[in-house]
PDB file of N, CA and C in Angstrom:
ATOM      1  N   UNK A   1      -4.086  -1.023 -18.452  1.00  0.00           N
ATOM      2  CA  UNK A   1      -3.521  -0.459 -17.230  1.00  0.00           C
ATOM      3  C   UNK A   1      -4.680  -0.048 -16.320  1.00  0.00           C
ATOM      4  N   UNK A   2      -4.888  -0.536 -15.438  1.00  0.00           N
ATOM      5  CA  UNK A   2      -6.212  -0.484 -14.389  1.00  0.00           C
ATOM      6  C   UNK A   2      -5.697   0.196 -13.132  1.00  0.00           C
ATOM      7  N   UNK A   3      -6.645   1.576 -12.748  1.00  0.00           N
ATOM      8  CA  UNK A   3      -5.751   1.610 -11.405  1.00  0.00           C
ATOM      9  C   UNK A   3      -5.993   1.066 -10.250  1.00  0.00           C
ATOM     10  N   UNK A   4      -5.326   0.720  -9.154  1.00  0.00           N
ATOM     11  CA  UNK A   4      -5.903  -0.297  -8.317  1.00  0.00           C
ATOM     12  C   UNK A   4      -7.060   1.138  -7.316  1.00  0.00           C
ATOM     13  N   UNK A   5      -7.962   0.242  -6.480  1.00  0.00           N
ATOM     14  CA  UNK A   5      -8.681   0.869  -5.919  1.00  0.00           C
ATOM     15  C   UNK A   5      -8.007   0.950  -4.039  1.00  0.00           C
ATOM     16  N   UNK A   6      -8.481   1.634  -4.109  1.00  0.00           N
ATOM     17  CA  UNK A   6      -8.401   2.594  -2.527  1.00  0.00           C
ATOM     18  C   UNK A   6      -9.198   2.307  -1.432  1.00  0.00           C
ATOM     19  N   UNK A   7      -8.645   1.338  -0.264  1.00  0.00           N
ATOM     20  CA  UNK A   7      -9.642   0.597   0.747  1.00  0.00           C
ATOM     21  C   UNK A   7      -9.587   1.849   1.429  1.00  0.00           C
ATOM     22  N   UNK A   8     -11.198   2.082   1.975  1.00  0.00           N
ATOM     23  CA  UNK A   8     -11.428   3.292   3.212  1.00  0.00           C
ATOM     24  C   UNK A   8     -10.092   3.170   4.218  1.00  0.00           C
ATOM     25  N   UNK A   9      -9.585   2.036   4.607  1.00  0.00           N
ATOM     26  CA  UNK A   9      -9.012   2.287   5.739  1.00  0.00           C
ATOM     27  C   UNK A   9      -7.159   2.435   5.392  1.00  0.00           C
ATOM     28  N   UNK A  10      -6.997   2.374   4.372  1.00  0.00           N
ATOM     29  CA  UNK A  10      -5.558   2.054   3.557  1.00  0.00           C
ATOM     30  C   UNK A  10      -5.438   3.812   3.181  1.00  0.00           C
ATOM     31  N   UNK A  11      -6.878   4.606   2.720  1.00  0.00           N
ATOM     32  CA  UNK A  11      -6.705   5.730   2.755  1.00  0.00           C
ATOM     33  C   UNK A  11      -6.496   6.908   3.827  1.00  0.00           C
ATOM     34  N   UNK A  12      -7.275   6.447   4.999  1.00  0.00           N
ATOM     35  CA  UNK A  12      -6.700   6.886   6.436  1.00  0.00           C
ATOM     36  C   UNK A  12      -5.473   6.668   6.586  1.00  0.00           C
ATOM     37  N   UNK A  13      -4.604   5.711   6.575  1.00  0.00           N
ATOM     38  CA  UNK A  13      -3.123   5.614   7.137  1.00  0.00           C
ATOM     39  C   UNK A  13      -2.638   6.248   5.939  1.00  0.00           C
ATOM     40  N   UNK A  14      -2.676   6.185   4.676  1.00  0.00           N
ATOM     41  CA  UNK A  14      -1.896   7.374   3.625  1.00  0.00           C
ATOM     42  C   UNK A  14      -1.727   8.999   4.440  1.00  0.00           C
ATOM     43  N   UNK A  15      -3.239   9.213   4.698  1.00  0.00           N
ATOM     44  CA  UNK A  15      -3.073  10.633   5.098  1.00  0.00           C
ATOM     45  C   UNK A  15      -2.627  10.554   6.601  1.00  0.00           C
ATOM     46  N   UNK A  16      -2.764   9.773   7.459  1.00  0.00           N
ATOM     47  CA  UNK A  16      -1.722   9.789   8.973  1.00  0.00           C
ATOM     48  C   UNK A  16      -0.599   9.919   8.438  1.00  0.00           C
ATOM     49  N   UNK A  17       0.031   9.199   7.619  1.00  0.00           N
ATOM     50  CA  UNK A  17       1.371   8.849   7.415  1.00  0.00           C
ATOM     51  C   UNK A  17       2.186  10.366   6.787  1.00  0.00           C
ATOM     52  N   UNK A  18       1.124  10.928   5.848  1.00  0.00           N
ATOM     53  CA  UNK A  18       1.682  11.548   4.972  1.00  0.00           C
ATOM     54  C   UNK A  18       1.418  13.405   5.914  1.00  0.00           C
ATOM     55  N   UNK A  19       0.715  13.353   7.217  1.00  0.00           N
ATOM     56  CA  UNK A  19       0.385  14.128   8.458  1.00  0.00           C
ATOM     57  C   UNK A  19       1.803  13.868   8.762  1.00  0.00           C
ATOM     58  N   UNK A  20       2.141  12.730   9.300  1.00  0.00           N
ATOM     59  CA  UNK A  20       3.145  12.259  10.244  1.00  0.00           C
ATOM     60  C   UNK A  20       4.499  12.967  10.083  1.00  0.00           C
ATOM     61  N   UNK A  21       4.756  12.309   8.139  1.00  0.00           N
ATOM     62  CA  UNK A  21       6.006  12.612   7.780  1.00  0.00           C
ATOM     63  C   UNK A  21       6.180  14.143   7.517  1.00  0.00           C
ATOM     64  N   UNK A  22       5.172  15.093   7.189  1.00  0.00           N
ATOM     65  CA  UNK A  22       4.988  16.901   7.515  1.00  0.00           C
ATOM     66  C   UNK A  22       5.344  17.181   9.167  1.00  0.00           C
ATOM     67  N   UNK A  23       5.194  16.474   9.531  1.00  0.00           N
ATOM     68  CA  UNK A  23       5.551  17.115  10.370  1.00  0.00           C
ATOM     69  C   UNK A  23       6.733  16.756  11.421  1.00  0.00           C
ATOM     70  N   UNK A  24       7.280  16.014  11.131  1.00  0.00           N
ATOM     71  CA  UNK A  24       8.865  15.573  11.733  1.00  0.00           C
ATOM     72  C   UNK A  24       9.824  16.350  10.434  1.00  0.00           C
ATOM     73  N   UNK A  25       9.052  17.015   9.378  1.00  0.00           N
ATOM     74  CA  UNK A  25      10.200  17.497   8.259  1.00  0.00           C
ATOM     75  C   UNK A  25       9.724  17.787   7.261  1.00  0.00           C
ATOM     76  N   UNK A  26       9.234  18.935   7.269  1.00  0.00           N
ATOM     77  CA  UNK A  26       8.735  20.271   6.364  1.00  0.00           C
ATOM     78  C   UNK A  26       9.114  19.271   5.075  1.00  0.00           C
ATOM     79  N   UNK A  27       8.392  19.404   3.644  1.00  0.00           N
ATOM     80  CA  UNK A  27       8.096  18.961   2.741  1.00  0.00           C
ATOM     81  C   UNK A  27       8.065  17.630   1.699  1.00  0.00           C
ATOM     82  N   UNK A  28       8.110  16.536   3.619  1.00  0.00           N
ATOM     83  CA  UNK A  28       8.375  15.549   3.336  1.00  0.00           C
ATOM     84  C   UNK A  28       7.242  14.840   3.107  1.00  0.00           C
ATOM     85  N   UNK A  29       5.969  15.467   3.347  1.00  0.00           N
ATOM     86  CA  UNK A  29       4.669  14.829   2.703  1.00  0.00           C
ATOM     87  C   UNK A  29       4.348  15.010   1.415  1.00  0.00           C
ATOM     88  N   UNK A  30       5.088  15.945   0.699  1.00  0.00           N
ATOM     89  CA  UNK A  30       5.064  16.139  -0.506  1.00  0.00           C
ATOM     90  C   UNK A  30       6.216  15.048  -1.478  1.00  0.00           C
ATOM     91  N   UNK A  31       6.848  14.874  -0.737  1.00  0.00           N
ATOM     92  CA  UNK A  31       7.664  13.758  -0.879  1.00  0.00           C
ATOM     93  C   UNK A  31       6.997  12.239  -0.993  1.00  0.00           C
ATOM     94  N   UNK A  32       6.660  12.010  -0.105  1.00  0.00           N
ATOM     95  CA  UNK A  32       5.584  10.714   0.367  1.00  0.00           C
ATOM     96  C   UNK A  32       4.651  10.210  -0.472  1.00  0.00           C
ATOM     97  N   UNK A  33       3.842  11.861  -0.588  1.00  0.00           N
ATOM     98  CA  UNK A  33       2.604  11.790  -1.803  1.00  0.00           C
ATOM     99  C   UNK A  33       3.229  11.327  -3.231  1.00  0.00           C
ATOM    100  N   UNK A  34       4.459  11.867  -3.335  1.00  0.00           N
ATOM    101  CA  UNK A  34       4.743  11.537  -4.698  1.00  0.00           C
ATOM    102  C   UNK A  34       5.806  10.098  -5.138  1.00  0.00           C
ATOM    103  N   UNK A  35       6.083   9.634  -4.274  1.00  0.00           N
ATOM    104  CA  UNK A  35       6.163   8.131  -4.226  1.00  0.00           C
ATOM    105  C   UNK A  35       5.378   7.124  -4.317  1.00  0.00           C
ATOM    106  N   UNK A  36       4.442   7.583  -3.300  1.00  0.00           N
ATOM    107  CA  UNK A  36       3.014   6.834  -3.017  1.00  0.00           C
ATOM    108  C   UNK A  36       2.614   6.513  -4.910  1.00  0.00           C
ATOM    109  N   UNK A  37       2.543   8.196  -5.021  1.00  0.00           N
ATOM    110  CA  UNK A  37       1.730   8.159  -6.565  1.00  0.00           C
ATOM    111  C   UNK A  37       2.603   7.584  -7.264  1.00  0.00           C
ATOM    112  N   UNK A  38       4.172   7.157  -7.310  1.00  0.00           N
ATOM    113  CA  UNK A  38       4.453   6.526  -8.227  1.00  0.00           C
ATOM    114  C   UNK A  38       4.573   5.332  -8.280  1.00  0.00           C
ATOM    115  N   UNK A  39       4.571   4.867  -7.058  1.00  0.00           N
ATOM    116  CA  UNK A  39       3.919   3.205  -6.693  1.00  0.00           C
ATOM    117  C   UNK A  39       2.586   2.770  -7.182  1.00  0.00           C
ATOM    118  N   UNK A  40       2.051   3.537  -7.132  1.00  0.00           N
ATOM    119  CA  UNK A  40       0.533   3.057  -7.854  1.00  0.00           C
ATOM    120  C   UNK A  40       0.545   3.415  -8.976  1.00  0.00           C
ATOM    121  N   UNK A  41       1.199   4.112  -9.753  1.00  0.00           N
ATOM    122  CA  UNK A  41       1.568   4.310 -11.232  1.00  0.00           C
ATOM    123  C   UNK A  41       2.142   2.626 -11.552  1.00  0.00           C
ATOM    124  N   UNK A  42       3.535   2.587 -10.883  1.00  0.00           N
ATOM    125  CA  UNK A  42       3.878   0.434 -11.067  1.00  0.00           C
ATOM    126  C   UNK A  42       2.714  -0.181 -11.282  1.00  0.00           C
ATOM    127  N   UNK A  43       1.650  -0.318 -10.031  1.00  0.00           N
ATOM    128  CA  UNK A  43       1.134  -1.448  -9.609  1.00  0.00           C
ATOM    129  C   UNK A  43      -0.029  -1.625 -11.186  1.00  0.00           C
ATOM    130  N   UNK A  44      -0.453  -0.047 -11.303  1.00  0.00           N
ATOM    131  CA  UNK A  44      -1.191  -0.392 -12.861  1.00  0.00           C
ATOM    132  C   UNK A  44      -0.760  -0.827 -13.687  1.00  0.00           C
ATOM    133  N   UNK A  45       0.821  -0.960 -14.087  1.00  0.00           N
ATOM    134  CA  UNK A  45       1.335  -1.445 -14.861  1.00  0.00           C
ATOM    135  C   UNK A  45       1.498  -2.570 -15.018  1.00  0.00           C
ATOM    136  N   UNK A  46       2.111  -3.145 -13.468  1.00  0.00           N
ATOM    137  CA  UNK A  46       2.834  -4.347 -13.454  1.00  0.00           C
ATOM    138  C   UNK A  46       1.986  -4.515 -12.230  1.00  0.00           C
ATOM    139  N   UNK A  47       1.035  -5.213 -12.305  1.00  0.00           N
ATOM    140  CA  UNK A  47       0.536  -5.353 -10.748  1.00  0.00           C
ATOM    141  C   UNK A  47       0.871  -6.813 -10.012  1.00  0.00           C
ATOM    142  N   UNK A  48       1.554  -7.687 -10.968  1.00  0.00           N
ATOM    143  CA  UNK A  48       1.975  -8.772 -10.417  1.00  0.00           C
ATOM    144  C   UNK A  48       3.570  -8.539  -9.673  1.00  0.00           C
ATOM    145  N   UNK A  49       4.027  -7.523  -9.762  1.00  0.00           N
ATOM    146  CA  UNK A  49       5.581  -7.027  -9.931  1.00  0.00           C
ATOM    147  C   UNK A  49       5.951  -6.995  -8.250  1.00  0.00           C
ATOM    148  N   UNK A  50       5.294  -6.919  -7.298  1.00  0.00           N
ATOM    149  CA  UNK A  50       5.142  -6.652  -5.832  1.00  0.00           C
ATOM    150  C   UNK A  50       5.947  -8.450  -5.027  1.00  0.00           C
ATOM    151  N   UNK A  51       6.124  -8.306  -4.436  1.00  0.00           N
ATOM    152  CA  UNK A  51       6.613  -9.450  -3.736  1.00  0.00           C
ATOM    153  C   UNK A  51       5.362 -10.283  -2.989  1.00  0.00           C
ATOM    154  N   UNK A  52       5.064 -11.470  -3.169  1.00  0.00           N
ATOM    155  CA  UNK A  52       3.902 -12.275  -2.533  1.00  0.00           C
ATOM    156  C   UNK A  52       4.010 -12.447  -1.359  1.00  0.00           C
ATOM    157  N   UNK A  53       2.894 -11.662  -0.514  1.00  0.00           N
ATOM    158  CA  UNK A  53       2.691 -12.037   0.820  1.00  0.00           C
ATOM    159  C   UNK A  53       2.263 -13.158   1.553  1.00  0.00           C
ATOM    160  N   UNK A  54       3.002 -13.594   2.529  1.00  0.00           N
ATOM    161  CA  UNK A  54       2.285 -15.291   2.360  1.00  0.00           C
ATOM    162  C   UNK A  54       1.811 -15.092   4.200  1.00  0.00           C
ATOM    163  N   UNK A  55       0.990 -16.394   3.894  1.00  0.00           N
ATOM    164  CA  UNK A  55      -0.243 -16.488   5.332  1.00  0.00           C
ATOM    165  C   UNK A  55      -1.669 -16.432   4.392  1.00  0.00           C
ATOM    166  N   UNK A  56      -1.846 -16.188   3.413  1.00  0.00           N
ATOM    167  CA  UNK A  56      -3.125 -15.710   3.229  1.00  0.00           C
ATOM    168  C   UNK A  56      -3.951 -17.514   2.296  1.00  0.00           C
ATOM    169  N   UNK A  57      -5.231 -17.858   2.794  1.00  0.00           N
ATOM    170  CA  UNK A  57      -5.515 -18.622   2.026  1.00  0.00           C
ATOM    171  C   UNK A  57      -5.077 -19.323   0.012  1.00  0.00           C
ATOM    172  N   UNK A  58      -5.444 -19.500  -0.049  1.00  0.00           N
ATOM    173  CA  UNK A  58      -4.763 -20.224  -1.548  1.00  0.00           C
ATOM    174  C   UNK A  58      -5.367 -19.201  -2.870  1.00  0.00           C
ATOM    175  N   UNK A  59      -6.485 -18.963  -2.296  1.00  0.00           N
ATOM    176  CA  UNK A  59      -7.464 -18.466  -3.614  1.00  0.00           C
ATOM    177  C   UNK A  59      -7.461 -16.613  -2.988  1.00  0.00           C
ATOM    178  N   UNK A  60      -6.266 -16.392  -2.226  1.00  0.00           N
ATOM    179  CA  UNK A  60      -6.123 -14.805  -1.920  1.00  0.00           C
ATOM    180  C   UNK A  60      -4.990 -14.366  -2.665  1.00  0.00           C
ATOM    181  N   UNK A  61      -4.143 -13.536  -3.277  1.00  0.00           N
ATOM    182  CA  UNK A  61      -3.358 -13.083  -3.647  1.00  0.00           C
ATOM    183  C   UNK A  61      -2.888 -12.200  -3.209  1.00  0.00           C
ATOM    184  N   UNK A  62      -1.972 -11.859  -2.291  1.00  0.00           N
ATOM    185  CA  UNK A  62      -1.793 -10.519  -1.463  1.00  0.00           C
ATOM    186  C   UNK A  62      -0.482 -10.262  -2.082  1.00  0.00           C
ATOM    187  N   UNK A  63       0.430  -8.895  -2.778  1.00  0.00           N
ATOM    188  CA  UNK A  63       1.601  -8.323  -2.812  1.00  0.00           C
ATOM    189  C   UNK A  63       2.035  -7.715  -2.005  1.00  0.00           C
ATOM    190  N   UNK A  64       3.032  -6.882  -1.851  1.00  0.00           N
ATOM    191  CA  UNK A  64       3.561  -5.971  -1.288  1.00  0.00           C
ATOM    192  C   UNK A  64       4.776  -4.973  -1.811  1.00  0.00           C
ATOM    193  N   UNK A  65       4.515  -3.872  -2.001  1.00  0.00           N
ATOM    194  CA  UNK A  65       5.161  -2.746  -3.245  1.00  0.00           C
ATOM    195  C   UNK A  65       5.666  -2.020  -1.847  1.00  0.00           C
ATOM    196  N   UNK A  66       6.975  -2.168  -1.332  1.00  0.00           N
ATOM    197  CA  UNK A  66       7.712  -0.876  -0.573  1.00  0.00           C
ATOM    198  C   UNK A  66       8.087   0.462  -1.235  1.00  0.00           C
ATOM    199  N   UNK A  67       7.667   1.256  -0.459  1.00  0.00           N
ATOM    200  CA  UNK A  67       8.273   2.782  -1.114  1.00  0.00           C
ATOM    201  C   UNK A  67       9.864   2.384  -0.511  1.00  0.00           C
ATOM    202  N   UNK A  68      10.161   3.531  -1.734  1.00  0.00           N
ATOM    203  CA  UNK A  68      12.324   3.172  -1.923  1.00  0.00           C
ATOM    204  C   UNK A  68      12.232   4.149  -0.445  1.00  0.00           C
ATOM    205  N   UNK A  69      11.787   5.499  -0.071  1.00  0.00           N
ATOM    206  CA  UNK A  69      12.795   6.430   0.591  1.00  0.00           C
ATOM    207  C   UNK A  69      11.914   6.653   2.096  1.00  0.00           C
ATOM    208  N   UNK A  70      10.811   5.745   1.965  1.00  0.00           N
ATOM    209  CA  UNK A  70      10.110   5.898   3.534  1.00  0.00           C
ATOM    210  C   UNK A  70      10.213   4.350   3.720  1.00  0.00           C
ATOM    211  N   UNK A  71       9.901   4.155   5.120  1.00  0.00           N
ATOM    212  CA  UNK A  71       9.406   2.595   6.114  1.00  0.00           C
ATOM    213  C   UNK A  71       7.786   2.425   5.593  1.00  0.00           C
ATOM    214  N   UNK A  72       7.370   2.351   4.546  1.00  0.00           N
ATOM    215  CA  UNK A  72       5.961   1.920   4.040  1.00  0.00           C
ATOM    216  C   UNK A  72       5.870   1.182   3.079  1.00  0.00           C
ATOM    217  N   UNK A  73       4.469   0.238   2.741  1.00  0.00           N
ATOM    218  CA  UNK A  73       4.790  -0.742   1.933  1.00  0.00           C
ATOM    219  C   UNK A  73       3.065  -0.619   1.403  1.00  0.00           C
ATOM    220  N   UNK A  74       2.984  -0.304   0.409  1.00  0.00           N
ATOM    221  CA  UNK A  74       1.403  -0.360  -0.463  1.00  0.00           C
ATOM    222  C   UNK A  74       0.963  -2.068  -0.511  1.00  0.00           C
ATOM    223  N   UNK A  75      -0.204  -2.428   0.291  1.00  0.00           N
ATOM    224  CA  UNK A  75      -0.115  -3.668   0.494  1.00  0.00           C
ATOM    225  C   UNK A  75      -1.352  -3.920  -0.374  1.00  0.00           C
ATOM    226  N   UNK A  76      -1.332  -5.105  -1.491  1.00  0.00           N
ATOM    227  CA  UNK A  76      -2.540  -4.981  -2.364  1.00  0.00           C
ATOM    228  C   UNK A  76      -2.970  -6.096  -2.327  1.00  0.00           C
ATOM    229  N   UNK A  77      -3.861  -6.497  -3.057  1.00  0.00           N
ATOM    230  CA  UNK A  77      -4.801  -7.781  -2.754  1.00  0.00           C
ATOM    231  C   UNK A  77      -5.574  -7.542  -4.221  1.00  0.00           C
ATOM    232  N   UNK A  78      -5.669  -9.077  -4.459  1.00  0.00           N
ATOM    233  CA  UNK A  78      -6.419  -9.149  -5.808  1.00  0.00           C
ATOM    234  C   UNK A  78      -7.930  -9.475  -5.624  1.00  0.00           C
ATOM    235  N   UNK A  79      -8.998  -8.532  -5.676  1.00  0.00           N
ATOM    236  CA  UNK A  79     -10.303  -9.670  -5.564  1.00  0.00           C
ATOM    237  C   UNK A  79     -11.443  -9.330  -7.242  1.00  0.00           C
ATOM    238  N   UNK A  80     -12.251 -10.079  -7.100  1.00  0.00           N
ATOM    239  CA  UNK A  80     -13.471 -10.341  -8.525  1.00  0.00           C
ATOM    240  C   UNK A  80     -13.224  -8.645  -8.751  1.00  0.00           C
ATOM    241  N   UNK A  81     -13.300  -7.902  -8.470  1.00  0.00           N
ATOM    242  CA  UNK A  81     -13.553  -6.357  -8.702  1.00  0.00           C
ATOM    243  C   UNK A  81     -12.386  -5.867  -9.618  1.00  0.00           C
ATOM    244  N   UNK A  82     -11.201  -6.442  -8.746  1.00  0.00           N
ATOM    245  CA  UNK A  82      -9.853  -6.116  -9.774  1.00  0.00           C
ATOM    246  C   UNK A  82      -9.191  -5.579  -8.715  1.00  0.00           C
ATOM    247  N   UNK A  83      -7.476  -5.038  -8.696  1.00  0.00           N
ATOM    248  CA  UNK A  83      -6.816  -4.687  -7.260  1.00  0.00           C
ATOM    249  C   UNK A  83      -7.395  -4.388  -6.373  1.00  0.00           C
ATOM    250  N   UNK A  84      -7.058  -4.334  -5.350  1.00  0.00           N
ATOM    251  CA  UNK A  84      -6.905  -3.047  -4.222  1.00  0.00           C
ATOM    252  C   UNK A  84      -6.365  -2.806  -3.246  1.00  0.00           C
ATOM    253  N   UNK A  85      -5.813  -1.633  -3.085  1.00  0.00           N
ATOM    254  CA  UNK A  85      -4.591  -1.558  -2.116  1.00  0.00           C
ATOM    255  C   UNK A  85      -4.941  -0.999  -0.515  1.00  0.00           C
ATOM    256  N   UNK A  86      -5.025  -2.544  -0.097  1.00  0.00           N
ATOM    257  CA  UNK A  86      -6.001  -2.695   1.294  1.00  0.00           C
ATOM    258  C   UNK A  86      -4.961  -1.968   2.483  1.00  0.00           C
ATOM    259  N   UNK A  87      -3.617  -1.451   2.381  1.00  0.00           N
ATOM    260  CA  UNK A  87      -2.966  -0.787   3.559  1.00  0.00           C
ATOM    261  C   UNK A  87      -2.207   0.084   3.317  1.00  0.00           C
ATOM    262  N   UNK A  88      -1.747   0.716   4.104  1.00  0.00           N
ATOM    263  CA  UNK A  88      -0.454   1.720   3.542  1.00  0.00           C
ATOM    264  C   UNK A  88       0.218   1.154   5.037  1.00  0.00           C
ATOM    265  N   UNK A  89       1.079   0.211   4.934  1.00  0.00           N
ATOM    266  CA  UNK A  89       1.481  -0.593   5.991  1.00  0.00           C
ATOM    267  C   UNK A  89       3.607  -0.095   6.209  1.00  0.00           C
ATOM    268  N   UNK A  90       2.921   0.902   7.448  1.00  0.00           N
ATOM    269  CA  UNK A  90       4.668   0.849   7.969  1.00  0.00           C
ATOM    270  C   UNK A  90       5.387  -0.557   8.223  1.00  0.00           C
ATOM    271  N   UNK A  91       6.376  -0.593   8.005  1.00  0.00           N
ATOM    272  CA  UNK A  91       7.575  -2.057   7.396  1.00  0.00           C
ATOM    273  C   UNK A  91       7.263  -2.488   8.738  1.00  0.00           C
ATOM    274  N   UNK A  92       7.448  -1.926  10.024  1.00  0.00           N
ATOM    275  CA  UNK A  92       7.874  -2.824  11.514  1.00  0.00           C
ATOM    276  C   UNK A  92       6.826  -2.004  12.353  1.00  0.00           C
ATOM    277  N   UNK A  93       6.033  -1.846  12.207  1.00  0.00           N
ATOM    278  CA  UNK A  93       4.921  -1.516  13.226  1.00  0.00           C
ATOM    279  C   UNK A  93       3.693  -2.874  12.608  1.00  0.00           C
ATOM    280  N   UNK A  94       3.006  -3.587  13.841  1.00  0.00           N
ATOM    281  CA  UNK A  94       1.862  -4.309  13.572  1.00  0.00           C
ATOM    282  C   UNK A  94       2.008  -4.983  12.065  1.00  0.00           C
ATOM    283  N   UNK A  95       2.380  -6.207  12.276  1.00  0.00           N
ATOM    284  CA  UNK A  95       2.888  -7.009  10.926  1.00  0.00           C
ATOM    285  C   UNK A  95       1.882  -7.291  10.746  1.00  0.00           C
ATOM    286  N   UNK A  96       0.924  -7.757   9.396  1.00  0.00           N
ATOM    287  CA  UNK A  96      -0.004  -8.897   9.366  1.00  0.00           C
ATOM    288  C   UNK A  96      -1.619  -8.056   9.786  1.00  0.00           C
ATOM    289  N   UNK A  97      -1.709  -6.661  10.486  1.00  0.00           N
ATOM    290  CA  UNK A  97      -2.693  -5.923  11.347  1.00  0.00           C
ATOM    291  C   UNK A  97      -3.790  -6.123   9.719  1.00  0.00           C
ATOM    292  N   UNK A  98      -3.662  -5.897   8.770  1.00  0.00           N
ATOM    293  CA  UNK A  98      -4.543  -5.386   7.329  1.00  0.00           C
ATOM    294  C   UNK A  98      -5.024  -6.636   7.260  1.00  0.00           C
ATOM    295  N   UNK A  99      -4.575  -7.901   7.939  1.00  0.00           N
ATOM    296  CA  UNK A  99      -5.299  -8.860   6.581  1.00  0.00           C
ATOM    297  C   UNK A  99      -6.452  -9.390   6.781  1.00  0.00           C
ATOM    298  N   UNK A 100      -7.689  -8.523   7.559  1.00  0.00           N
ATOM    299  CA  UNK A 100      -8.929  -8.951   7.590  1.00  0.00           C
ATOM    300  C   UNK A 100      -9.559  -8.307   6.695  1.00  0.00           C
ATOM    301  N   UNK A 101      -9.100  -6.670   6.174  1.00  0.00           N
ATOM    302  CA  UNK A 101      -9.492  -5.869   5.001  1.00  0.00           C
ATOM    303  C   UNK A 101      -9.395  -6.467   3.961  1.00  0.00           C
ATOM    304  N   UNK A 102      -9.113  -7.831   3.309  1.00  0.00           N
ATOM    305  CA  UNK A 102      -8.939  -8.942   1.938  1.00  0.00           C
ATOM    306  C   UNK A 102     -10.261 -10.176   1.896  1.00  0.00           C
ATOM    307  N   UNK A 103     -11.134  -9.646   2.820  1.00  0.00           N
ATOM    308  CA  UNK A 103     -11.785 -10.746   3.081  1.00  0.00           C
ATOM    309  C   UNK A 103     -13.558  -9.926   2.803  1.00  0.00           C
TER     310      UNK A 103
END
């Protein structure tokens, strides 16, 4: 069980997001955080388990793990190092914006 790693910029939008959702509704970042964490609890498990993102070259592997109770989607990518979860990508804002962070 490996945990996936944490792109600098995938960790900025966690904490916007998890700013965002505190504050449209008192203890809903505590909420967020603990989805988040149980999505990446899956992805160590089952890291193939995510739905395949497609557009990406042949020899890229990109998933995508939606949280059940927010508009976010843990967007991961397989490289030589082992996971990493290159976005914390809202469902309908900027489709596709992460996928230069896989490269």
């Amino acid at each position: 069980m490996t945990r996936p790693r944490l792109h600098p910029e995938a960790h900025a939008e966690y904490l916007e997001a998890l700013l965002l959702l505190e504050e449209e509704r008192e203890g809903y970042g505590d909420v967020f955080e603990s989805e988040v964490e149980a999505v990446i609890e899956r992805i160590a498990a089952f890291p193939r388990s995510g739905a395949l993102v497609m557009g990406f070259p042949r020899d890229i592997e990109a998933r995508a793990f939606p949280l059940r109770r927010f508009r976010y989607s843990l967007m991961l990518v397989f490289e030589a190092a082992g996971p990493m979860i290159c976005a914390v990508a809202h469902q309908s804002r900027r489709p596709g914006y992460w996928y230069h962070r896989s490269k």
